[in-house]
PDB file of N, CA and C in Angstrom:
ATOM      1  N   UNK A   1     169.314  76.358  60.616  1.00  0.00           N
ATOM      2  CA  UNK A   1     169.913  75.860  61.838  1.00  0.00           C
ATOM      3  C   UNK A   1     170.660  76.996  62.537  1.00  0.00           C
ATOM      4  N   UNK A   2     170.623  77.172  63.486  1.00  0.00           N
ATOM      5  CA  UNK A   2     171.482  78.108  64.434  1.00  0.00           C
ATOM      6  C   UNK A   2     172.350  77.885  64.386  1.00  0.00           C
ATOM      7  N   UNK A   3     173.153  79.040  64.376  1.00  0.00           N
ATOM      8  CA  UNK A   3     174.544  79.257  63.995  1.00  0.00           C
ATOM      9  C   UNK A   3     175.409  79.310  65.573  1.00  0.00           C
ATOM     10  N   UNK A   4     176.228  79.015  66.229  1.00  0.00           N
ATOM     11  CA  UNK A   4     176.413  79.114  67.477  1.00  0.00           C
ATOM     12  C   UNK A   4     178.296  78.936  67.515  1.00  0.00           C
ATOM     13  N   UNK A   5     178.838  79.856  67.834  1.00  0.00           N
ATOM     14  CA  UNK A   5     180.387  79.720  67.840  1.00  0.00           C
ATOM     15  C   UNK A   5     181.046  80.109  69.526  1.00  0.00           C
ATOM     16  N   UNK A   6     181.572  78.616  69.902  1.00  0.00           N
ATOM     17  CA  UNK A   6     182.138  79.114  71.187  1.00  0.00           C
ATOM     18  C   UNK A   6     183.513  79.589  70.799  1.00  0.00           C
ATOM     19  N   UNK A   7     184.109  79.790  72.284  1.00  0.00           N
ATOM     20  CA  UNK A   7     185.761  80.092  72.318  1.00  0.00           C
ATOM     21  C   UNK A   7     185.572  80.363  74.061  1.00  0.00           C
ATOM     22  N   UNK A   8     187.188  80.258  74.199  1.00  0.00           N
ATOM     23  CA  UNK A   8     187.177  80.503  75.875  1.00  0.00           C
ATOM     24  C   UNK A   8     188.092  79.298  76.175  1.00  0.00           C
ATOM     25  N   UNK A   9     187.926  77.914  75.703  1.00  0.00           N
ATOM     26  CA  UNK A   9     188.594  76.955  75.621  1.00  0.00           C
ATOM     27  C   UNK A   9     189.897  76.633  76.373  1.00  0.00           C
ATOM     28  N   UNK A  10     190.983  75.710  76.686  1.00  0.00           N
ATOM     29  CA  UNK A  10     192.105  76.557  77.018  1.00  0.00           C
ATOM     30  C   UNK A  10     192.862  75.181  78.028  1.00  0.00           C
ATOM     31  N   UNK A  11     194.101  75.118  78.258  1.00  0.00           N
ATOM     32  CA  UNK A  11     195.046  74.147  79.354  1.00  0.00           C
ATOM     33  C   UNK A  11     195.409  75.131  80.386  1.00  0.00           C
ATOM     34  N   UNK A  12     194.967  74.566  81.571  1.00  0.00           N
ATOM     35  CA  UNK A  12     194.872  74.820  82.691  1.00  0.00           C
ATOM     36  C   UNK A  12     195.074  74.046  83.923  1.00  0.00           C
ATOM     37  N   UNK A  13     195.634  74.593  85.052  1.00  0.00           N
ATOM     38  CA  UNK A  13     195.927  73.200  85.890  1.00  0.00           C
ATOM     39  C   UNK A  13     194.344  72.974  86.866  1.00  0.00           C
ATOM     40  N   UNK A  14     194.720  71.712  87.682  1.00  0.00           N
ATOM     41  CA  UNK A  14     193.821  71.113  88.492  1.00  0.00           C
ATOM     42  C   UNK A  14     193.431  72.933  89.501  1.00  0.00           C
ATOM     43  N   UNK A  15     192.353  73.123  89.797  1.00  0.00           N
ATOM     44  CA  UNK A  15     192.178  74.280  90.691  1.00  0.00           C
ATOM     45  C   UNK A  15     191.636  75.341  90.088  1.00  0.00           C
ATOM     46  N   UNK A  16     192.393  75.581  88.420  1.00  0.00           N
ATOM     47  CA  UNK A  16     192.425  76.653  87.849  1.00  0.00           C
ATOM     48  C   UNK A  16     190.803  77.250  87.243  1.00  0.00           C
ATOM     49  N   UNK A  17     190.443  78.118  86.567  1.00  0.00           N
ATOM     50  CA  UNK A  17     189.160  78.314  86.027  1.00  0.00           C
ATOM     51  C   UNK A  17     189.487  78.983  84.515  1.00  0.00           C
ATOM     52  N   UNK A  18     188.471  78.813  84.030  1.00  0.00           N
ATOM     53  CA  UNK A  18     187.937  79.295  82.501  1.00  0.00           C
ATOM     54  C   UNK A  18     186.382  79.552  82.412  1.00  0.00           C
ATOM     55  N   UNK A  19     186.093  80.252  81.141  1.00  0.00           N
ATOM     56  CA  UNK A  19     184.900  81.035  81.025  1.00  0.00           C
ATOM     57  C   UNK A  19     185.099  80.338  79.728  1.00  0.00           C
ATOM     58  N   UNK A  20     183.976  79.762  78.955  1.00  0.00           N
ATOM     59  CA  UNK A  20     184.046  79.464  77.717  1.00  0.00           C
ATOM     60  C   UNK A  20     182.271  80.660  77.616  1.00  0.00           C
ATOM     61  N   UNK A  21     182.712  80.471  76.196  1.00  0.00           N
ATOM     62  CA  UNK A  21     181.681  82.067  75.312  1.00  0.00           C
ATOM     63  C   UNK A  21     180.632  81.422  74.121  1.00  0.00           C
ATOM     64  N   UNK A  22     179.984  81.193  74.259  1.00  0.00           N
ATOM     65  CA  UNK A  22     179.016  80.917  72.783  1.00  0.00           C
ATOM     66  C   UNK A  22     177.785  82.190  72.240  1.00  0.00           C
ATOM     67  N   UNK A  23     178.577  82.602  71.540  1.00  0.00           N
ATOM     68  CA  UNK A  23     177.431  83.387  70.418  1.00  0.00           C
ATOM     69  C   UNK A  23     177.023  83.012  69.532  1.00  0.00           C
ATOM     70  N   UNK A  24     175.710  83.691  69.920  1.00  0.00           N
ATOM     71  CA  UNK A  24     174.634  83.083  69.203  1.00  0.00           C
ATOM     72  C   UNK A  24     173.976  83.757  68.125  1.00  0.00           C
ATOM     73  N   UNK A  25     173.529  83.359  67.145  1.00  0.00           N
ATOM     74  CA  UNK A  25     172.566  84.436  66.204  1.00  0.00           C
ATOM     75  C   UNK A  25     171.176  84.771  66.914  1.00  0.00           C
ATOM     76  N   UNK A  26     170.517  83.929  66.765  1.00  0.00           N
ATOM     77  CA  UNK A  26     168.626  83.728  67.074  1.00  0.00           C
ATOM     78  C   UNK A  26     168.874  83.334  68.659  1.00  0.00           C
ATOM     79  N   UNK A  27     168.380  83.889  69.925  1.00  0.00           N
ATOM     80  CA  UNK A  27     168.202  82.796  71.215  1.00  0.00           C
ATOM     81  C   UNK A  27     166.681  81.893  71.306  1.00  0.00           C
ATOM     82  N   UNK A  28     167.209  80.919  71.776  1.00  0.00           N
ATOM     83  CA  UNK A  28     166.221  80.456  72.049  1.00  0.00           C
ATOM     84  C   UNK A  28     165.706  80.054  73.546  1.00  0.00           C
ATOM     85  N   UNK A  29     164.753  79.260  73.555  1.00  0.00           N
ATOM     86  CA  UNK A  29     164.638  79.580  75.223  1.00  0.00           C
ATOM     87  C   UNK A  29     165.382  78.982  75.834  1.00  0.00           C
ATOM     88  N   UNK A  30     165.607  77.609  75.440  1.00  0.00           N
ATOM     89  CA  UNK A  30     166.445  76.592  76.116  1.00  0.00           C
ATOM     90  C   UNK A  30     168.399  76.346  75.440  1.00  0.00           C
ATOM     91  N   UNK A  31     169.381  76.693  76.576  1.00  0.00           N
ATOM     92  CA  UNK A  31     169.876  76.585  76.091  1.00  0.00           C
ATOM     93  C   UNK A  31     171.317  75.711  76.678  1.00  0.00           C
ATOM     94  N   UNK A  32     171.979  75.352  76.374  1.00  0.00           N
ATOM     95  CA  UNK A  32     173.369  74.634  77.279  1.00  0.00           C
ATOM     96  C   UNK A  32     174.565  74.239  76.888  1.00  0.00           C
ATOM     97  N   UNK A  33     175.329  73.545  77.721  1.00  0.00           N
ATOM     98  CA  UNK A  33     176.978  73.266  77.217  1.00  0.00           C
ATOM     99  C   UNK A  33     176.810  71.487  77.722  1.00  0.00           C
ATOM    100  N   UNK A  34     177.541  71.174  76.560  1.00  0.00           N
ATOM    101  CA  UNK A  34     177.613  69.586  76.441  1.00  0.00           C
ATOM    102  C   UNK A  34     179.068  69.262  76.612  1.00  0.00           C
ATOM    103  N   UNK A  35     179.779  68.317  77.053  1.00  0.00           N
ATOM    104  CA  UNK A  35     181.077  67.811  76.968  1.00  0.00           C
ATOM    105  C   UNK A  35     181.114  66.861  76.481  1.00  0.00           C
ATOM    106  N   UNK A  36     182.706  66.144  75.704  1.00  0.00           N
ATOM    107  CA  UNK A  36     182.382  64.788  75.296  1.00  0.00           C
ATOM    108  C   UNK A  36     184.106  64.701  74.962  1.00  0.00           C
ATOM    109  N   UNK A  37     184.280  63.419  75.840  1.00  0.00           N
ATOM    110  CA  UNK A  37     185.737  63.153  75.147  1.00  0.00           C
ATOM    111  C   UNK A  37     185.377  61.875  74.818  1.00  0.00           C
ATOM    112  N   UNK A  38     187.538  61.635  74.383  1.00  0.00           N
ATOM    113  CA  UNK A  38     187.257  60.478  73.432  1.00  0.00           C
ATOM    114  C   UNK A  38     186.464  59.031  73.730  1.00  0.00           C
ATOM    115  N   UNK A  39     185.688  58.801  72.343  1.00  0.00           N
ATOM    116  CA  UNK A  39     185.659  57.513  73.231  1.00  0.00           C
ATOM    117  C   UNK A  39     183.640  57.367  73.778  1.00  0.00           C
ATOM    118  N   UNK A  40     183.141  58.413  74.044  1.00  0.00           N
ATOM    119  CA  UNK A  40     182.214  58.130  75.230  1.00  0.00           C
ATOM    120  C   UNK A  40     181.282  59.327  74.416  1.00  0.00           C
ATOM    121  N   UNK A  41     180.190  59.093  74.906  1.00  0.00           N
ATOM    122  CA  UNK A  41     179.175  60.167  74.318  1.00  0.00           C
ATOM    123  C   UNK A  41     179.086  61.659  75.070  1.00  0.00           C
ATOM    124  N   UNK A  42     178.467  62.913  74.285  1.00  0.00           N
ATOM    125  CA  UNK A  42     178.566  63.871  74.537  1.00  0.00           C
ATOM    126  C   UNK A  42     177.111  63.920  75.862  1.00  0.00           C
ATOM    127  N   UNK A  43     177.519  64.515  76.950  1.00  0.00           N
ATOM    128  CA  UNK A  43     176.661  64.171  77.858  1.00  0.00           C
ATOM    129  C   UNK A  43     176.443  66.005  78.584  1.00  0.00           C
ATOM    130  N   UNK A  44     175.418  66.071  78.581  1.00  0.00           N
ATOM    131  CA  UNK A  44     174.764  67.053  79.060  1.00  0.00           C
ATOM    132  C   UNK A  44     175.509  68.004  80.510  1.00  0.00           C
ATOM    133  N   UNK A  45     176.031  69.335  80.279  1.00  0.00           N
ATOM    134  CA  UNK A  45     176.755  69.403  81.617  1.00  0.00           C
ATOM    135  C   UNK A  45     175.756  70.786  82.487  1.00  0.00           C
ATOM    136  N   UNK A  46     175.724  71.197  81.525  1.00  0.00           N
ATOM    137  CA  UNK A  46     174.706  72.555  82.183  1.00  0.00           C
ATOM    138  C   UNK A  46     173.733  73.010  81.290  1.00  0.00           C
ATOM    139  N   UNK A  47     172.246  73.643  81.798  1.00  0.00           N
ATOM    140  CA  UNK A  47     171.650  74.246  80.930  1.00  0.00           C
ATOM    141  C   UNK A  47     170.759  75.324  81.468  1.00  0.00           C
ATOM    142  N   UNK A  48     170.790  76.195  80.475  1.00  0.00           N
ATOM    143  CA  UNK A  48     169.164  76.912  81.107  1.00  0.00           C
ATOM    144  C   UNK A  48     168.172  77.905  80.150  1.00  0.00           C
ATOM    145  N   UNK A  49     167.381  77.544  81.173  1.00  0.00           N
ATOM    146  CA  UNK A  49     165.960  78.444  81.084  1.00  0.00           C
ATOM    147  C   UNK A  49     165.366  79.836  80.528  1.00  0.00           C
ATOM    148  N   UNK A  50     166.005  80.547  79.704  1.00  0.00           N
ATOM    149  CA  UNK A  50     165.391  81.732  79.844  1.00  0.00           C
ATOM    150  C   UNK A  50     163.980  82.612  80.157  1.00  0.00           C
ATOM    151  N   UNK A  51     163.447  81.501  79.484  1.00  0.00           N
ATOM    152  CA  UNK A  51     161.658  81.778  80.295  1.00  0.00           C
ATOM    153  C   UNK A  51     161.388  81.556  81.866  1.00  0.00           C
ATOM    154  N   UNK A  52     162.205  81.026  82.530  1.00  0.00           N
ATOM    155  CA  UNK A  52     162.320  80.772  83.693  1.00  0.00           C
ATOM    156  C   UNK A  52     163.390  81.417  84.451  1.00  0.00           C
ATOM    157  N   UNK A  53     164.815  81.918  83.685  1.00  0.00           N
ATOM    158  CA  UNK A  53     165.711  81.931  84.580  1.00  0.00           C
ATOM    159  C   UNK A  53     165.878  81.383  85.457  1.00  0.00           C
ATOM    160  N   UNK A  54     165.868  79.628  84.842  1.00  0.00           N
ATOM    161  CA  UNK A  54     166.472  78.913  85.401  1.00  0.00           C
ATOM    162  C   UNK A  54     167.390  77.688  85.394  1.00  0.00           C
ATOM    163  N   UNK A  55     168.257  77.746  85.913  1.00  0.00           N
ATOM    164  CA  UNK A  55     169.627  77.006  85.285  1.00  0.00           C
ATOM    165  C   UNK A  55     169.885  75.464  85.965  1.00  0.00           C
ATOM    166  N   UNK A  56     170.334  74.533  85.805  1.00  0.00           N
ATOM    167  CA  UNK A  56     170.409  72.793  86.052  1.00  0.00           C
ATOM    168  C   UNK A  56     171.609  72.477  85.521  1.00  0.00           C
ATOM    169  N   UNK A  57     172.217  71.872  86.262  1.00  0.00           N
ATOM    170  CA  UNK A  57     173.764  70.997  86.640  1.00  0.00           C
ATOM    171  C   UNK A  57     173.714  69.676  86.180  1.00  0.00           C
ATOM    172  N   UNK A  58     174.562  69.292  85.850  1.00  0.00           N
ATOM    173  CA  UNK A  58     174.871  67.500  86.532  1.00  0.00           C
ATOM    174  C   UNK A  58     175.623  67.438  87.816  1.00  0.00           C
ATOM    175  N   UNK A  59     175.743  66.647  88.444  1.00  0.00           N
ATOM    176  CA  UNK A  59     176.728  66.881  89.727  1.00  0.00           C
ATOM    177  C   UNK A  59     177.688  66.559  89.898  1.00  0.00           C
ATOM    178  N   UNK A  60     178.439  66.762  88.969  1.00  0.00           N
ATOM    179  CA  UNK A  60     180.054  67.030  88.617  1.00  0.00           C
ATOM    180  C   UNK A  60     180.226  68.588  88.567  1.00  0.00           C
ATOM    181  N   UNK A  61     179.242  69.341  88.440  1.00  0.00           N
ATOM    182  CA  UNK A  61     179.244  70.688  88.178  1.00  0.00           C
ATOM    183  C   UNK A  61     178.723  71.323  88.452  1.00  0.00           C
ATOM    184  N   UNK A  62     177.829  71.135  89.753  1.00  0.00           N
ATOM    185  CA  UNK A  62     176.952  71.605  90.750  1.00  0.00           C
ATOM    186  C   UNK A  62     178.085  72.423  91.453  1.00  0.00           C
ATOM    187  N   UNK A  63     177.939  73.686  92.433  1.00  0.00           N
ATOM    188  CA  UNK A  63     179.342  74.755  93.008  1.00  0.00           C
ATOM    189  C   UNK A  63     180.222  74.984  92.534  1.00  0.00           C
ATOM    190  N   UNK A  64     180.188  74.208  90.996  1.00  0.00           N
ATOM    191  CA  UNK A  64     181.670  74.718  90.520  1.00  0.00           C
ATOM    192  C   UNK A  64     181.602  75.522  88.873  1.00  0.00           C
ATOM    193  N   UNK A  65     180.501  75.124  88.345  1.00  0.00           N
ATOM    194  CA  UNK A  65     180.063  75.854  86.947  1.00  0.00           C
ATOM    195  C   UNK A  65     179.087  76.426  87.417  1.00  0.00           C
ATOM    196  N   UNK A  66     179.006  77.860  86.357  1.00  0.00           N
ATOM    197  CA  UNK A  66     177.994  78.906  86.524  1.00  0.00           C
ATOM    198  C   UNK A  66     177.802  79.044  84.851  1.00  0.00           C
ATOM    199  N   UNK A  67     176.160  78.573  84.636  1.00  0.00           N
ATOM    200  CA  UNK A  67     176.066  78.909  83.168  1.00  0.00           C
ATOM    201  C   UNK A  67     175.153  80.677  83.391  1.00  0.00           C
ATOM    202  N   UNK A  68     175.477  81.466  82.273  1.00  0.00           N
ATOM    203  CA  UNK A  68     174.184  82.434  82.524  1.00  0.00           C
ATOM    204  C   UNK A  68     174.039  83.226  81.064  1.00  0.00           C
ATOM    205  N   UNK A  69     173.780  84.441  81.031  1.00  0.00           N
ATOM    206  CA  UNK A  69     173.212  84.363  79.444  1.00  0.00           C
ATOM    207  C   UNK A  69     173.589  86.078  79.408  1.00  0.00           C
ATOM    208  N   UNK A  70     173.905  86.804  78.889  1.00  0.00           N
ATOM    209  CA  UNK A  70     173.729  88.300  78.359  1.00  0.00           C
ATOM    210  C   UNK A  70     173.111  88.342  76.686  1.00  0.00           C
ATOM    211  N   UNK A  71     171.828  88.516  77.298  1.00  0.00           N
ATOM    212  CA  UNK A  71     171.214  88.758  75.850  1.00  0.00           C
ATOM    213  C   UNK A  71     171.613  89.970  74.907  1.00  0.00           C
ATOM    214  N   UNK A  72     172.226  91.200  75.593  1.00  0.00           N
ATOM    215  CA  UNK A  72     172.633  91.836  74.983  1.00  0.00           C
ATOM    216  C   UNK A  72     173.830  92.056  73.887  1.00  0.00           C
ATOM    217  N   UNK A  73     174.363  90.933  74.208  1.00  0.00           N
ATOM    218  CA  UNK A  73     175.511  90.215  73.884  1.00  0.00           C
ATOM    219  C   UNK A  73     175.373  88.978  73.383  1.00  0.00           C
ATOM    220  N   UNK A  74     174.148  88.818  72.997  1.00  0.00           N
ATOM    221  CA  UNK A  74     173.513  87.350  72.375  1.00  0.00           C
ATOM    222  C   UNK A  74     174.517  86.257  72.626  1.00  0.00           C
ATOM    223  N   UNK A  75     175.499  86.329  73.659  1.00  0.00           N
ATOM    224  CA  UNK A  75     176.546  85.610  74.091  1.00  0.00           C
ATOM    225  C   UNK A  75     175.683  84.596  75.280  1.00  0.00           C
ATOM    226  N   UNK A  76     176.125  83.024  75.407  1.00  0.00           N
ATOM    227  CA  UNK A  76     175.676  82.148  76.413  1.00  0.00           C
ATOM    228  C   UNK A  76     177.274  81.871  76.889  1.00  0.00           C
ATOM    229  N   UNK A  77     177.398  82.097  78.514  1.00  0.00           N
ATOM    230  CA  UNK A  77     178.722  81.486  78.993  1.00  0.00           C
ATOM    231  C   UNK A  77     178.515  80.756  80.062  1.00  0.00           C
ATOM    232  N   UNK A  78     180.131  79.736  80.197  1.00  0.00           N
ATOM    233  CA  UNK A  78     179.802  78.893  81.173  1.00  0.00           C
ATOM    234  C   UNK A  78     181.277  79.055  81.950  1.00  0.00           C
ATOM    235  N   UNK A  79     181.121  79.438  82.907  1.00  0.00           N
ATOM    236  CA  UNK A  79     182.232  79.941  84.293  1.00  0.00           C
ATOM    237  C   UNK A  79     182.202  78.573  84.654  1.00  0.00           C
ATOM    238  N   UNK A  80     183.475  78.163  84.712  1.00  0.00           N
ATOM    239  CA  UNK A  80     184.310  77.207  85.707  1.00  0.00           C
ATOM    240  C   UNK A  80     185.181  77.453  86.380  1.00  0.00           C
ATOM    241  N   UNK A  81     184.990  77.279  87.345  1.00  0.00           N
ATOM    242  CA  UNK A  81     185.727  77.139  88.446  1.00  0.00           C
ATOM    243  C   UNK A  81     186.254  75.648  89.444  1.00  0.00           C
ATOM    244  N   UNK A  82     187.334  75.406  89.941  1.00  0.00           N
ATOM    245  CA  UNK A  82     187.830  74.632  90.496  1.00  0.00           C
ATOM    246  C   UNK A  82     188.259  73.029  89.569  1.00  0.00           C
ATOM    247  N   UNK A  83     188.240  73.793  88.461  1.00  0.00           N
ATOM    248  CA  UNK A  83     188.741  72.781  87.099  1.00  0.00           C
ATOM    249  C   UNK A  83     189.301  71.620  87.981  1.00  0.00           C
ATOM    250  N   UNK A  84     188.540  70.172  87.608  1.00  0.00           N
ATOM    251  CA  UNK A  84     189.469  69.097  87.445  1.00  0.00           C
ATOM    252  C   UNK A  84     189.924  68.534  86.282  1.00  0.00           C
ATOM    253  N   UNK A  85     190.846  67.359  86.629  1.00  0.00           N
ATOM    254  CA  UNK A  85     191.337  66.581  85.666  1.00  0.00           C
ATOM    255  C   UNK A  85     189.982  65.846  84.985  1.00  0.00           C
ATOM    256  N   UNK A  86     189.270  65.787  85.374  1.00  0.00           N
ATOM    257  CA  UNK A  86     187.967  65.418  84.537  1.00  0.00           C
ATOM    258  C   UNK A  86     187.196  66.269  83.798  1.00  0.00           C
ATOM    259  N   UNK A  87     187.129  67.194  84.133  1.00  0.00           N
ATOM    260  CA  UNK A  87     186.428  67.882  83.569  1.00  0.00           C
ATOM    261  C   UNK A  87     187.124  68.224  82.086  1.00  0.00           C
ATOM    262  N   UNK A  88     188.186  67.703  81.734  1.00  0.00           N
ATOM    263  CA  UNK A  88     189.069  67.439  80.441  1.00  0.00           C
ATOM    264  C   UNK A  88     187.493  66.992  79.349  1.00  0.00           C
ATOM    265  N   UNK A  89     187.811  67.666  78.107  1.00  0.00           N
ATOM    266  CA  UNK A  89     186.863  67.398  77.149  1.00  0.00           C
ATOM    267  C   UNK A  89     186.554  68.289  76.811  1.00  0.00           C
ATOM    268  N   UNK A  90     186.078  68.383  74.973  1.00  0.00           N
ATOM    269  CA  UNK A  90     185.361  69.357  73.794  1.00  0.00           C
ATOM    270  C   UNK A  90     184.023  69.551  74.377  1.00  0.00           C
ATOM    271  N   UNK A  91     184.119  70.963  74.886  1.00  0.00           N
ATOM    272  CA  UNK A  91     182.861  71.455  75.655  1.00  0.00           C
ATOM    273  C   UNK A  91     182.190  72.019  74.041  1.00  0.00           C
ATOM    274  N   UNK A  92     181.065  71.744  73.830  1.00  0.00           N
ATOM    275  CA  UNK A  92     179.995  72.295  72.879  1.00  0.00           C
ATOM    276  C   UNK A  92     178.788  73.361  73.290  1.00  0.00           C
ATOM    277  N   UNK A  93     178.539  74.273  72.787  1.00  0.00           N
ATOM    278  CA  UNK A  93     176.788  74.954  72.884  1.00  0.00           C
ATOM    279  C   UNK A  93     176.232  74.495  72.197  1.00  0.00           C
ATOM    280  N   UNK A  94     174.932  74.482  73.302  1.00  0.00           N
ATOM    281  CA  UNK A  94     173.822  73.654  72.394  1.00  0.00           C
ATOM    282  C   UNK A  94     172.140  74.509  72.208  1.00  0.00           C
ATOM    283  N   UNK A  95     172.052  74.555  71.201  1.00  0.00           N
ATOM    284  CA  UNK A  95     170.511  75.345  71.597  1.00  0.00           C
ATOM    285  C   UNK A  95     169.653  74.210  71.122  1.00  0.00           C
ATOM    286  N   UNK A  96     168.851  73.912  72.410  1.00  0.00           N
ATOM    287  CA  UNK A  96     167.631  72.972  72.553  1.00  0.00           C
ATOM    288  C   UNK A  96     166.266  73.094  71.702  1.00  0.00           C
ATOM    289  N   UNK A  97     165.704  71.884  71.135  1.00  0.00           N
ATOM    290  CA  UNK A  97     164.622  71.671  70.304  1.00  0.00           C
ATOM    291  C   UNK A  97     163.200  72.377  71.433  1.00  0.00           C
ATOM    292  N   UNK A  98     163.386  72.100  72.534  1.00  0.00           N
ATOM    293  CA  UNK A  98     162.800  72.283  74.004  1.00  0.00           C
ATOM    294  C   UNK A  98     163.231  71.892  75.316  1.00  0.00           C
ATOM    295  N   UNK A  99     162.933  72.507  76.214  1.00  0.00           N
ATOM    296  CA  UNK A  99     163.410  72.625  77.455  1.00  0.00           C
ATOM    297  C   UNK A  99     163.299  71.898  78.495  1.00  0.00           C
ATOM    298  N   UNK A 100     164.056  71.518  79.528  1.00  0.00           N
ATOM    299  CA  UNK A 100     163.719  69.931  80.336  1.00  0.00           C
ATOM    300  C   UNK A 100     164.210  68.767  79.478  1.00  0.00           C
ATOM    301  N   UNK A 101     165.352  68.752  79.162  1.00  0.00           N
ATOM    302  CA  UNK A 101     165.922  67.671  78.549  1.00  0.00           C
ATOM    303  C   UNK A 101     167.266  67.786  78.709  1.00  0.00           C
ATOM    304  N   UNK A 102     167.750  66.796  79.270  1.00  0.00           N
ATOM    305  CA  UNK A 102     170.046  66.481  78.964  1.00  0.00           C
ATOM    306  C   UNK A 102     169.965  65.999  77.756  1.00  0.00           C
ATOM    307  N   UNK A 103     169.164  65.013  77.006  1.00  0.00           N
ATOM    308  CA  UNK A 103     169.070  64.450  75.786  1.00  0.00           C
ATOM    309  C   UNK A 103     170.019  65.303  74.484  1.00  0.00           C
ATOM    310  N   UNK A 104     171.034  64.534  74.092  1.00  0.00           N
ATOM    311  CA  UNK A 104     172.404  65.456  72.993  1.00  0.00           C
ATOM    312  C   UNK A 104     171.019  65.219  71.836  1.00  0.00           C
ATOM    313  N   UNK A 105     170.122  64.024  71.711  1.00  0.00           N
ATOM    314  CA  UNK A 105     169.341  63.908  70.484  1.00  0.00           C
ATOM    315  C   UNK A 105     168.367  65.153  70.423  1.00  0.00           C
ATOM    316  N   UNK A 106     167.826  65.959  71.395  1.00  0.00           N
ATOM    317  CA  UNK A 106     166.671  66.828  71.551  1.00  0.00           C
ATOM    318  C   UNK A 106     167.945  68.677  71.348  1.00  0.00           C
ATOM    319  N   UNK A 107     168.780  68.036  70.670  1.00  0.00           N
ATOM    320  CA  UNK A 107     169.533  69.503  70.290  1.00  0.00           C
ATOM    321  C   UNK A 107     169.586  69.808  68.864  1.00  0.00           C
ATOM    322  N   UNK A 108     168.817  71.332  68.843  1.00  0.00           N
ATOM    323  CA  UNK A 108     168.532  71.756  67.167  1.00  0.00           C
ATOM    324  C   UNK A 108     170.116  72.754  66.688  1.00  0.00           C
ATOM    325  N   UNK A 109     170.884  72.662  67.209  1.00  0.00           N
ATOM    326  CA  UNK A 109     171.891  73.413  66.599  1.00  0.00           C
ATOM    327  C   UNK A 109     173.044  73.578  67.726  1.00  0.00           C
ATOM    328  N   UNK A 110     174.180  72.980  67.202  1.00  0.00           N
ATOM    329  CA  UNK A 110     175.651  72.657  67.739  1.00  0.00           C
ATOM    330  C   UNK A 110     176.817  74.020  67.486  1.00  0.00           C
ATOM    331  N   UNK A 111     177.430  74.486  68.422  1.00  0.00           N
ATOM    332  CA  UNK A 111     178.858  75.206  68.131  1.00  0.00           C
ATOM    333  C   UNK A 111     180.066  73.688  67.487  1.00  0.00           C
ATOM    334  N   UNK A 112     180.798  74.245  66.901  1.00  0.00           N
ATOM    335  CA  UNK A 112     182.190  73.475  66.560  1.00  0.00           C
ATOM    336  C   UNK A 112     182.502  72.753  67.464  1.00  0.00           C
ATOM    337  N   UNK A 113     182.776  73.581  68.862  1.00  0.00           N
ATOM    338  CA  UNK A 113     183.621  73.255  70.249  1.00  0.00           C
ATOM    339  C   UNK A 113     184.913  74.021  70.261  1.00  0.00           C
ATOM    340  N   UNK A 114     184.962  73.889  71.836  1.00  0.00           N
ATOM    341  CA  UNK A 114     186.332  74.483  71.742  1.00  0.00           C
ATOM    342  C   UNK A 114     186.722  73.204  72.781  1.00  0.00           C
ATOM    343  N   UNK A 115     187.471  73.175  73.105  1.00  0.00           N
ATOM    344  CA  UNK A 115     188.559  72.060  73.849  1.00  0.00           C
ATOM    345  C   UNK A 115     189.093  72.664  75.114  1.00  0.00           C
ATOM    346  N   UNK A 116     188.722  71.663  76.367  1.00  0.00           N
ATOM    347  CA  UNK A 116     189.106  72.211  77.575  1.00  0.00           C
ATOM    348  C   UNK A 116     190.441  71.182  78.024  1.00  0.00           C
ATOM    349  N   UNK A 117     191.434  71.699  78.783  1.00  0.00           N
ATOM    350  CA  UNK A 117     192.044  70.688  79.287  1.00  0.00           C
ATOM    351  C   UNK A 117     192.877  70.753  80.264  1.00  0.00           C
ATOM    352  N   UNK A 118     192.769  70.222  81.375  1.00  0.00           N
ATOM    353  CA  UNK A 118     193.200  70.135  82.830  1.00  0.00           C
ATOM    354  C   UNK A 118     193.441  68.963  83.365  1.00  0.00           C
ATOM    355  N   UNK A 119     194.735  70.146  83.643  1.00  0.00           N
ATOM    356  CA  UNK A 119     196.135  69.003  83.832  1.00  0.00           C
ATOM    357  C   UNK A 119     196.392  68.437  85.620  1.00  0.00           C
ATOM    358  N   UNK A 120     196.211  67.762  85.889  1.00  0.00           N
ATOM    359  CA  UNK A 120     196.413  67.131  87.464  1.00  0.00           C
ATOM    360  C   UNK A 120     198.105  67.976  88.165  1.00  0.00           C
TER     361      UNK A 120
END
């Protein structure tokens, strides 16, 4: 199973931004960041493509997250910007079974999480 450790995590106010970091051992093609607070299932927030270089939102996070990849750095990050109070929740990396899917079930290997949280 892929080994995958974020960090970047962090309390921040409404406006503010963070960069969360997931390194990776092995890349694979498909890859993304999941959120999930209490209570509610972990739901798909960004992902992408490397065979494509190409990246997909939900639209809570469409102009305001930027996922992108430095392979050299076998590092996957996800830039936020304009943090809301929603966007509160244990952001996860996820490396995908295959590509074209939000599905948390079609994910072959999970980071810990790190914990985002923004304050109104």
């Amino acid at each position: 199973q892929e080994q995958l450790v974020e960090s970047g995590g962090g309390s921040v106010e409404a406006g503010g931004s963070l960069r969360l970091s997931c390194v990776y051992r092995h890349s694979t093609y498909c890859m993304g960041w999941f959120r999930q607070t209490p209570g509610k299932e972990r739901e798909g927030v960004a992902r992408f493509d490397s065979a494509l270089g190409a990246t997909d939102y939900v639209d809570s996070a469409k102009g305001r997250f930027t996922i992108y990849q430095e392979r050299a750095e076998r590092t996957l990050y996800l830039q936020m910007n304009n943090l809301k109070p929603e966007d509160t929740g244990m952001y996860y990396c996820a490396s995908f079974l295959f590509c074209g899917t939000w599905s948390a079930e079609d994910v072959g290997g999970w980071g810990q999480g790190t914990q985002v949280t923004v304050s109104s």
